[in-house]
C-alpha atoms as a PDB file:
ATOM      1  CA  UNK A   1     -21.804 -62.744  64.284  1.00  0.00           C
ATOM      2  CA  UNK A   2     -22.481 -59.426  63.136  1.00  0.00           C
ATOM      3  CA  UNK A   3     -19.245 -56.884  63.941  1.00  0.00           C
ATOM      4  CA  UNK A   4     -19.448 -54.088  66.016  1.00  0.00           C
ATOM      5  CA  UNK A   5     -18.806 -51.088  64.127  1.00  0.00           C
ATOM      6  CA  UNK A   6     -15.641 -48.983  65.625  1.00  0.00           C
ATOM      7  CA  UNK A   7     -15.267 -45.659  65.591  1.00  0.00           C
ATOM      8  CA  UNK A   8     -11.347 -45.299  65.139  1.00  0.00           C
ATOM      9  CA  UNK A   9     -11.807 -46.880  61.923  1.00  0.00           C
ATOM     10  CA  UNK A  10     -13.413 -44.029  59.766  1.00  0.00           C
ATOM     11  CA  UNK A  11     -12.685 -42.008  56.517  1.00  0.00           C
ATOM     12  CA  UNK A  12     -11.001 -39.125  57.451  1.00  0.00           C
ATOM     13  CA  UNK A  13     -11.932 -35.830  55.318  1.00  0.00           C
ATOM     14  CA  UNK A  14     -10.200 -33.518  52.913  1.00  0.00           C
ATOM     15  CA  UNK A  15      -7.733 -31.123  54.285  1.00  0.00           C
ATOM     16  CA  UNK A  16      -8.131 -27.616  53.593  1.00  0.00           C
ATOM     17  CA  UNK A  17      -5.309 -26.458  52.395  1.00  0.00           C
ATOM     18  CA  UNK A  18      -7.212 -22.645  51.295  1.00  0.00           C
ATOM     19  CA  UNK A  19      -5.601 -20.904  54.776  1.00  0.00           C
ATOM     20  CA  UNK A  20      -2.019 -22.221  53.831  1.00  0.00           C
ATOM     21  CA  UNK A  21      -2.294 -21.604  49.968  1.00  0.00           C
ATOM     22  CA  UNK A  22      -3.588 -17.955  50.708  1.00  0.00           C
ATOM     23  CA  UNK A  23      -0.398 -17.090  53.371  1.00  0.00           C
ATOM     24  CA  UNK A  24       2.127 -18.164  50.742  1.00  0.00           C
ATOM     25  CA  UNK A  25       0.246 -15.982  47.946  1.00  0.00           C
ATOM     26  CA  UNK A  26       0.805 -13.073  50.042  1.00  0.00           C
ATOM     27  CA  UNK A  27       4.210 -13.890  51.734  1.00  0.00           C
ATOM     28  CA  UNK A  28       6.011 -14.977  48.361  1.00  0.00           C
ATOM     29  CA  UNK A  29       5.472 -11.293  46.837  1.00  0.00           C
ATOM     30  CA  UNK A  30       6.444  -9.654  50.154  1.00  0.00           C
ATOM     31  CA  UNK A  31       9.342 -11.553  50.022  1.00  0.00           C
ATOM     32  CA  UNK A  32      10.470 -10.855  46.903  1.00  0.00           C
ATOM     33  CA  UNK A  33       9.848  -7.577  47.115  1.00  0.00           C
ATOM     34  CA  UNK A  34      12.342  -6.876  50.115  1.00  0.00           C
ATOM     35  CA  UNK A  35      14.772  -8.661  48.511  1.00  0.00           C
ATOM     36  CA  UNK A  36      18.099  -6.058  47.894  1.00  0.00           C
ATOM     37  CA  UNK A  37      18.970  -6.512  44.905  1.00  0.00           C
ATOM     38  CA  UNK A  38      22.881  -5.411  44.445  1.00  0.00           C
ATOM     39  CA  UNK A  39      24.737  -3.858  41.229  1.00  0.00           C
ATOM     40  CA  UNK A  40      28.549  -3.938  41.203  1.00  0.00           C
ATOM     41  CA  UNK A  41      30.483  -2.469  38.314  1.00  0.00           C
ATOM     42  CA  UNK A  42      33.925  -3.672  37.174  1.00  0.00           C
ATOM     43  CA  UNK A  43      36.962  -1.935  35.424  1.00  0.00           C
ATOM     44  CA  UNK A  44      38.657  -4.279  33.172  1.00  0.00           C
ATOM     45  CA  UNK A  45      42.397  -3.469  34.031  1.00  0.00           C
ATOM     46  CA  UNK A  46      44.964  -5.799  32.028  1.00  0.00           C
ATOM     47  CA  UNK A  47      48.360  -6.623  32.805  1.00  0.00           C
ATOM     48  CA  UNK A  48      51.206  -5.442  30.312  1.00  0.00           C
ATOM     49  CA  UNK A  49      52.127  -8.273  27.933  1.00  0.00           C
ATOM     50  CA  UNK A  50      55.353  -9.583  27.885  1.00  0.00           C
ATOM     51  CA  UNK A  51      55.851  -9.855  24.340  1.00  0.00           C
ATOM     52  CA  UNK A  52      53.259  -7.381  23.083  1.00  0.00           C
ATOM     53  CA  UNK A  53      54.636  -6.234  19.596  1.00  0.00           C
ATOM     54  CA  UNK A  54      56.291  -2.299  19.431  1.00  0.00           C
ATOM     55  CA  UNK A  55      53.110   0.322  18.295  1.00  0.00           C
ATOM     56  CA  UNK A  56      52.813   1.438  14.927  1.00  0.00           C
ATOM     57  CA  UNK A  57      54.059   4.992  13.873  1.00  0.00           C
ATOM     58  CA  UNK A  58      51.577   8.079  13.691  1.00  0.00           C
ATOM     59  CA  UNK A  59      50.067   9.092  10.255  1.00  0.00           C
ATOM     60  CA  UNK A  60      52.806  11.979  10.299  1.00  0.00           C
ATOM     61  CA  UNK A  61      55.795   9.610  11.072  1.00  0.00           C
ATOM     62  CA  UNK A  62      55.802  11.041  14.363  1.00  0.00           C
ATOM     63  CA  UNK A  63      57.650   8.768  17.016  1.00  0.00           C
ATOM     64  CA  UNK A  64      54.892   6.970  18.948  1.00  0.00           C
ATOM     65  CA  UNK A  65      53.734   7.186  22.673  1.00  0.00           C
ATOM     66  CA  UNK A  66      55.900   4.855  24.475  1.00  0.00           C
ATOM     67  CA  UNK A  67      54.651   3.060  27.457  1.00  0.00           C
ATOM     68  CA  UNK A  68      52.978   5.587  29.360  1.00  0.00           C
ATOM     69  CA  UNK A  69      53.655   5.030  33.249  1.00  0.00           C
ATOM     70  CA  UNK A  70      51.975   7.074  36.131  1.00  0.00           C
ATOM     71  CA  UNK A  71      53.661   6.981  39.410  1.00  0.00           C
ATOM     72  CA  UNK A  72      51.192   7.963  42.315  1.00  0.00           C
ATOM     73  CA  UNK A  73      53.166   8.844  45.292  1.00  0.00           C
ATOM     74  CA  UNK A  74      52.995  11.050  48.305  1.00  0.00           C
ATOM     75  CA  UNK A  75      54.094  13.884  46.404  1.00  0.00           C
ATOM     76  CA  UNK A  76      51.868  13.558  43.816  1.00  0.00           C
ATOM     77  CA  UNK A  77      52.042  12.459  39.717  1.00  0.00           C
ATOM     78  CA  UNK A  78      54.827  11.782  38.053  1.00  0.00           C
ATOM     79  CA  UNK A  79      55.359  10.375  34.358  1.00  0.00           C
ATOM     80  CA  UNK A  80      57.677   7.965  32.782  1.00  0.00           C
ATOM     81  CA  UNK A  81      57.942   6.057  29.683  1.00  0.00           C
ATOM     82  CA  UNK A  82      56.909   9.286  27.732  1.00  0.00           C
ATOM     83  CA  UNK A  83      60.700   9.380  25.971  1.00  0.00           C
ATOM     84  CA  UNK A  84      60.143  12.921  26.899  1.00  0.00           C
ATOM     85  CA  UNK A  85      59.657  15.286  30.044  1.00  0.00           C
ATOM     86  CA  UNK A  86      56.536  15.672  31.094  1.00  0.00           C
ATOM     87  CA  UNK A  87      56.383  18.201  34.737  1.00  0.00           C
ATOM     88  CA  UNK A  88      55.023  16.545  38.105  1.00  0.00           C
ATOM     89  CA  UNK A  89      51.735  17.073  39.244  1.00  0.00           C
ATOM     90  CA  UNK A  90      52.176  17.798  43.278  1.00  0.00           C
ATOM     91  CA  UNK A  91      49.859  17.951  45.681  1.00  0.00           C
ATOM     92  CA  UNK A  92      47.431  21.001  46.459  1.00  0.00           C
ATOM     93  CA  UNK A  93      46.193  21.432  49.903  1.00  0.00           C
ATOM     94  CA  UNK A  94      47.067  17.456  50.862  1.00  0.00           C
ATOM     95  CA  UNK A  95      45.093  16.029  48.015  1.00  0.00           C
ATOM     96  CA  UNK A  96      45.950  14.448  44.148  1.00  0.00           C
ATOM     97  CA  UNK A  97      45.039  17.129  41.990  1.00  0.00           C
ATOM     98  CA  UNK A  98      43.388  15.287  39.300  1.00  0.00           C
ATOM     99  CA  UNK A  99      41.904  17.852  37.425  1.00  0.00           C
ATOM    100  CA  UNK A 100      45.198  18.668  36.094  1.00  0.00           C
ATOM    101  CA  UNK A 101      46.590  14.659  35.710  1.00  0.00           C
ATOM    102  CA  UNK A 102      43.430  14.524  33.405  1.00  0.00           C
ATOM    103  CA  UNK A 103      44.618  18.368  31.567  1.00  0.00           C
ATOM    104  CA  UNK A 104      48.168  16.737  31.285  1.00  0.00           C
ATOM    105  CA  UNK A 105      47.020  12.990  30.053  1.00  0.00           C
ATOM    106  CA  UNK A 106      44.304  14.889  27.233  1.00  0.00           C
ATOM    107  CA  UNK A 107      47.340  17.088  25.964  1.00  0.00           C
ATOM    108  CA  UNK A 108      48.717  13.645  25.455  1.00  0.00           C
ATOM    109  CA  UNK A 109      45.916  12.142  23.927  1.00  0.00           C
ATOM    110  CA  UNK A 110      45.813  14.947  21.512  1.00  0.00           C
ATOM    111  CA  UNK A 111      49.535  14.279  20.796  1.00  0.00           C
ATOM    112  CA  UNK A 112      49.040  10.701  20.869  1.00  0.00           C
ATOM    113  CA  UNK A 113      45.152   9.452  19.258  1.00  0.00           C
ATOM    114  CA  UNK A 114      46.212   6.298  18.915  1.00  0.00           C
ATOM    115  CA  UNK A 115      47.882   5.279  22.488  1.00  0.00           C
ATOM    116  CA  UNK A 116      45.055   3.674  24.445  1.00  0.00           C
ATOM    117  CA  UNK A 117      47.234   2.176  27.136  1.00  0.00           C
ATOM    118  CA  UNK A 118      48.516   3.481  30.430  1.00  0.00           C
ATOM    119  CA  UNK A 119      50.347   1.832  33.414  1.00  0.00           C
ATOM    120  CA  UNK A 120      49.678   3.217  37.475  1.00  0.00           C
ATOM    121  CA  UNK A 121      52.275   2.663  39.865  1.00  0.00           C
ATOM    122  CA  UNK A 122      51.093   2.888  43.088  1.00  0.00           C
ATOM    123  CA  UNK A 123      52.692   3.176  46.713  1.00  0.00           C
ATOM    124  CA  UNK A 124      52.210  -0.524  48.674  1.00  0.00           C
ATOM    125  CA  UNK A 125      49.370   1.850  51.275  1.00  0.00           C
ATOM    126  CA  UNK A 126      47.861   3.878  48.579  1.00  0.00           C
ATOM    127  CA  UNK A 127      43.981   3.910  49.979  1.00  0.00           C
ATOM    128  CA  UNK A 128      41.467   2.196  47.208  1.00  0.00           C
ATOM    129  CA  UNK A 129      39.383   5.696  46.591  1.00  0.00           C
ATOM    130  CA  UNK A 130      43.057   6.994  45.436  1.00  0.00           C
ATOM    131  CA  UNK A 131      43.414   4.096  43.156  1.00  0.00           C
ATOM    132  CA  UNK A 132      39.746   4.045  41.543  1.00  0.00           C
ATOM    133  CA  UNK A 133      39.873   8.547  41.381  1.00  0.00           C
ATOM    134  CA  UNK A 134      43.052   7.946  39.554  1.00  0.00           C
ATOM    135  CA  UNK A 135      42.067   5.338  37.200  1.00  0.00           C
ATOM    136  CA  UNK A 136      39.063   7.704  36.298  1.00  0.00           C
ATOM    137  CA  UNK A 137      41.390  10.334  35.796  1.00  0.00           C
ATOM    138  CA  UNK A 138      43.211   8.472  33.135  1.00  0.00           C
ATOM    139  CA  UNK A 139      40.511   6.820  31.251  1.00  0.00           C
ATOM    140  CA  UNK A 140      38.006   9.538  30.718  1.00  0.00           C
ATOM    141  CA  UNK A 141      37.647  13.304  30.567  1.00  0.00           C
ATOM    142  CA  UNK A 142      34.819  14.170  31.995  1.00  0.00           C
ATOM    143  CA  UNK A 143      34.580  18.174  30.743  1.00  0.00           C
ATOM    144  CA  UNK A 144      35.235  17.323  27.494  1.00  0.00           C
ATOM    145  CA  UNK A 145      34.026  13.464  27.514  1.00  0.00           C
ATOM    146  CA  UNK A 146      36.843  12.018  25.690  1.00  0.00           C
ATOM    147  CA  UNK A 147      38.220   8.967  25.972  1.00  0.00           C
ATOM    148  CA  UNK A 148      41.686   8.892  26.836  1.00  0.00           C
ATOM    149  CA  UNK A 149      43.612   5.643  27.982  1.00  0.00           C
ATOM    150  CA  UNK A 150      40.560   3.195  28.253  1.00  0.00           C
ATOM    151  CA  UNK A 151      43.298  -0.023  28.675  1.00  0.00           C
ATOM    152  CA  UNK A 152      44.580   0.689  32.327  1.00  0.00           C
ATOM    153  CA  UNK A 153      47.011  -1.737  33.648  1.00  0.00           C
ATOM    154  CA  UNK A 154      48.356  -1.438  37.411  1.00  0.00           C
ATOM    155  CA  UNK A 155      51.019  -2.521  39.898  1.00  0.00           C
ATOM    156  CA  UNK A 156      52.999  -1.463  42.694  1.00  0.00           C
ATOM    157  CA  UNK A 157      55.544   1.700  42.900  1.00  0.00           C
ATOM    158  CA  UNK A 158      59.209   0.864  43.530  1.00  0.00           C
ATOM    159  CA  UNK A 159      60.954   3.304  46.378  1.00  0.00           C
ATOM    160  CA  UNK A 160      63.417   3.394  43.490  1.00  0.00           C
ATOM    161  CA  UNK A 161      61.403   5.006  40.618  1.00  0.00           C
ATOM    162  CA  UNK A 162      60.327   8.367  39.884  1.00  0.00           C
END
Protein backbone atom coordinates (compact mmCIF):
# COMPACT_ATOMS: atom_id res chain seq x y z
CA UNK A 1 0.00 0.00 0.00
CA UNK A 2 1.38 3.07 -1.21
CA UNK A 3 1.01 6.10 1.66
CA UNK A 4 -0.82 9.02 1.17
CA UNK A 5 1.35 11.89 1.27
CA UNK A 6 0.26 14.55 4.17
CA UNK A 7 0.60 17.87 4.06
CA UNK A 8 1.34 18.73 7.85
CA UNK A 9 4.37 16.81 7.45
CA UNK A 10 6.65 19.19 5.34
CA UNK A 11 10.10 20.98 5.59
CA UNK A 12 9.53 24.14 6.89
CA UNK A 13 11.87 27.06 5.38
CA UNK A 14 14.58 29.35 6.62
CA UNK A 15 13.58 32.19 8.79
CA UNK A 16 14.55 35.52 7.85
CA UNK A 17 16.02 36.95 10.40
CA UNK A 18 17.32 40.34 7.91
CA UNK A 19 14.11 42.60 9.44
CA UNK A 20 15.18 41.72 13.12
CA UNK A 21 19.05 41.92 12.55
CA UNK A 22 18.54 45.41 10.78
CA UNK A 23 16.18 46.96 13.95
CA UNK A 24 18.87 46.00 16.46
CA UNK A 25 21.71 47.63 14.14
CA UNK A 26 19.92 50.77 14.38
CA UNK A 27 18.39 50.60 17.95
CA UNK A 28 21.77 49.46 19.71
CA UNK A 29 23.57 52.87 18.56
CA UNK A 30 20.47 54.94 19.46
CA UNK A 31 20.64 53.46 22.60
CA UNK A 32 23.87 54.01 23.44
CA UNK A 33 23.90 57.17 22.36
CA UNK A 34 21.14 58.49 24.89
CA UNK A 35 22.75 56.92 27.46
CA UNK A 36 23.81 59.89 30.34
CA UNK A 37 26.80 59.28 31.10
CA UNK A 38 27.61 60.87 34.78
CA UNK A 39 31.06 62.36 36.22
CA UNK A 40 31.34 62.81 40.00
CA UNK A 41 34.46 64.25 41.54
CA UNK A 42 35.72 63.44 45.05
CA UNK A 43 37.81 65.41 47.71
CA UNK A 44 39.96 63.12 49.60
CA UNK A 45 39.43 64.52 53.22
CA UNK A 46 41.39 62.39 55.99
CA UNK A 47 40.78 62.13 59.50
CA UNK A 48 43.54 63.45 62.01
CA UNK A 49 45.73 60.57 63.20
CA UNK A 50 45.88 59.72 66.58
CA UNK A 51 49.41 59.19 66.92
CA UNK A 52 50.70 61.15 63.93
CA UNK A 53 54.36 62.14 64.94
CA UNK A 54 54.97 66.23 66.00
CA UNK A 55 56.11 68.27 62.41
CA UNK A 56 59.54 69.01 61.78
CA UNK A 57 60.97 72.59 62.44
CA UNK A 58 61.25 75.27 59.53
CA UNK A 59 64.65 75.73 57.70
CA UNK A 60 65.04 78.96 59.99
CA UNK A 61 64.27 77.12 63.33
CA UNK A 62 61.12 78.84 63.31
CA UNK A 63 58.41 77.11 65.61
CA UNK A 64 56.15 75.13 63.25
CA UNK A 65 52.39 75.53 62.27
CA UNK A 66 50.54 73.71 64.84
CA UNK A 67 47.34 72.04 64.03
CA UNK A 68 45.55 74.48 62.11
CA UNK A 69 41.68 74.39 63.07
CA UNK A 70 38.88 76.45 61.27
CA UNK A 71 35.73 76.90 63.13
CA UNK A 72 32.76 77.80 60.70
CA UNK A 73 30.01 79.22 62.69
CA UNK A 74 27.19 81.65 62.36
CA UNK A 75 29.39 84.42 62.93
CA UNK A 76 31.79 83.55 60.64
CA UNK A 77 35.78 82.10 60.75
CA UNK A 78 37.57 81.67 63.51
CA UNK A 79 41.15 80.00 64.04
CA UNK A 80 42.67 77.80 66.60
CA UNK A 81 45.60 75.67 66.97
CA UNK A 82 47.75 78.52 65.38
CA UNK A 83 49.76 78.98 69.01
CA UNK A 84 49.11 82.48 68.00
CA UNK A 85 46.15 85.04 67.35
CA UNK A 86 44.93 85.08 64.26
CA UNK A 87 41.52 87.90 63.94
CA UNK A 88 37.93 86.39 63.02
CA UNK A 89 36.63 86.56 59.76
CA UNK A 90 32.71 87.72 60.31
CA UNK A 91 30.18 87.77 58.12
CA UNK A 92 29.50 90.51 55.32
CA UNK A 93 26.04 91.09 54.22
CA UNK A 94 24.80 87.38 55.71
CA UNK A 95 27.38 85.43 53.82
CA UNK A 96 31.14 83.63 54.68
CA UNK A 97 33.46 85.94 53.28
CA UNK A 98 35.86 83.64 51.77
CA UNK A 99 37.85 85.79 49.83
CA UNK A 100 39.46 86.93 52.90
CA UNK A 101 39.59 83.13 54.83
CA UNK A 102 41.66 82.34 51.61
CA UNK A 103 43.90 86.13 52.12
CA UNK A 104 44.27 84.99 55.85
CA UNK A 105 45.10 81.02 55.19
CA UNK A 106 47.89 82.24 52.08
CA UNK A 107 49.54 84.71 54.70
CA UNK A 108 49.84 81.46 56.53
CA UNK A 109 51.05 79.45 53.90
CA UNK A 110 53.68 81.97 53.26
CA UNK A 111 54.58 81.76 56.99
CA UNK A 112 54.17 78.18 57.03
CA UNK A 113 55.40 76.25 53.28
CA UNK A 114 55.55 73.26 54.77
CA UNK A 115 52.02 72.82 56.76
CA UNK A 116 49.75 71.03 54.30
CA UNK A 117 47.09 70.11 56.81
CA UNK A 118 44.01 71.89 58.07
CA UNK A 119 41.03 70.80 60.28
CA UNK A 120 37.06 72.45 59.63
CA UNK A 121 34.81 72.49 62.41
CA UNK A 122 31.55 72.85 61.38
CA UNK A 123 28.08 73.70 63.12
CA UNK A 124 25.78 70.17 63.28
CA UNK A 125 23.21 72.36 60.27
CA UNK A 126 25.96 73.90 58.34
CA UNK A 127 24.31 73.52 54.58
CA UNK A 128 26.75 71.22 52.19
CA UNK A 129 27.53 74.32 49.59
CA UNK A 130 29.03 76.00 52.97
CA UNK A 131 31.07 72.98 53.62
CA UNK A 132 32.43 72.27 49.92
CA UNK A 133 32.98 76.71 49.39
CA UNK A 134 34.96 76.39 52.52
CA UNK A 135 37.01 73.46 51.79
CA UNK A 136 37.91 75.28 48.43
CA UNK A 137 38.79 78.15 50.33
CA UNK A 138 41.40 76.32 52.25
CA UNK A 139 42.95 74.14 49.72
CA UNK A 140 43.54 76.42 46.82
CA UNK A 141 43.99 80.07 45.92
CA UNK A 142 42.46 80.66 43.07
CA UNK A 143 44.03 84.46 42.19
CA UNK A 144 47.23 83.40 42.79
CA UNK A 145 46.80 79.43 42.15
CA UNK A 146 48.68 78.23 45.05
CA UNK A 147 48.23 75.44 46.86
CA UNK A 148 47.59 75.93 50.34
CA UNK A 149 46.30 73.10 52.78
CA UNK A 150 45.62 70.29 50.13
CA UNK A 151 45.11 67.54 53.33
CA UNK A 152 41.62 68.76 54.69
CA UNK A 153 40.27 66.84 57.51
CA UNK A 154 36.64 67.67 59.00
CA UNK A 155 34.25 67.21 61.92
CA UNK A 156 31.70 68.79 63.87
CA UNK A 157 31.93 72.28 65.94
CA UNK A 158 31.48 72.03 69.72
CA UNK A 159 28.97 74.95 71.24
CA UNK A 160 32.02 75.11 73.51
CA UNK A 161 34.87 76.14 71.13
CA UNK A 162 35.82 79.24 69.54
Amino acid sequence: MARKKNKRHHVAEDLDLLPIMNLFMVLIPFLLLSTVFVKTTMIDIYLPQANATPPKQNQDNKKPLEMLTIHVTPQGFSFSGLGKSLAKVPIKGGEYDYATLTDRLVGLKSQYPESEEVILLFVADSPYETVIKTMDASRESINGGTTLFPNVSIGTHMEGGK
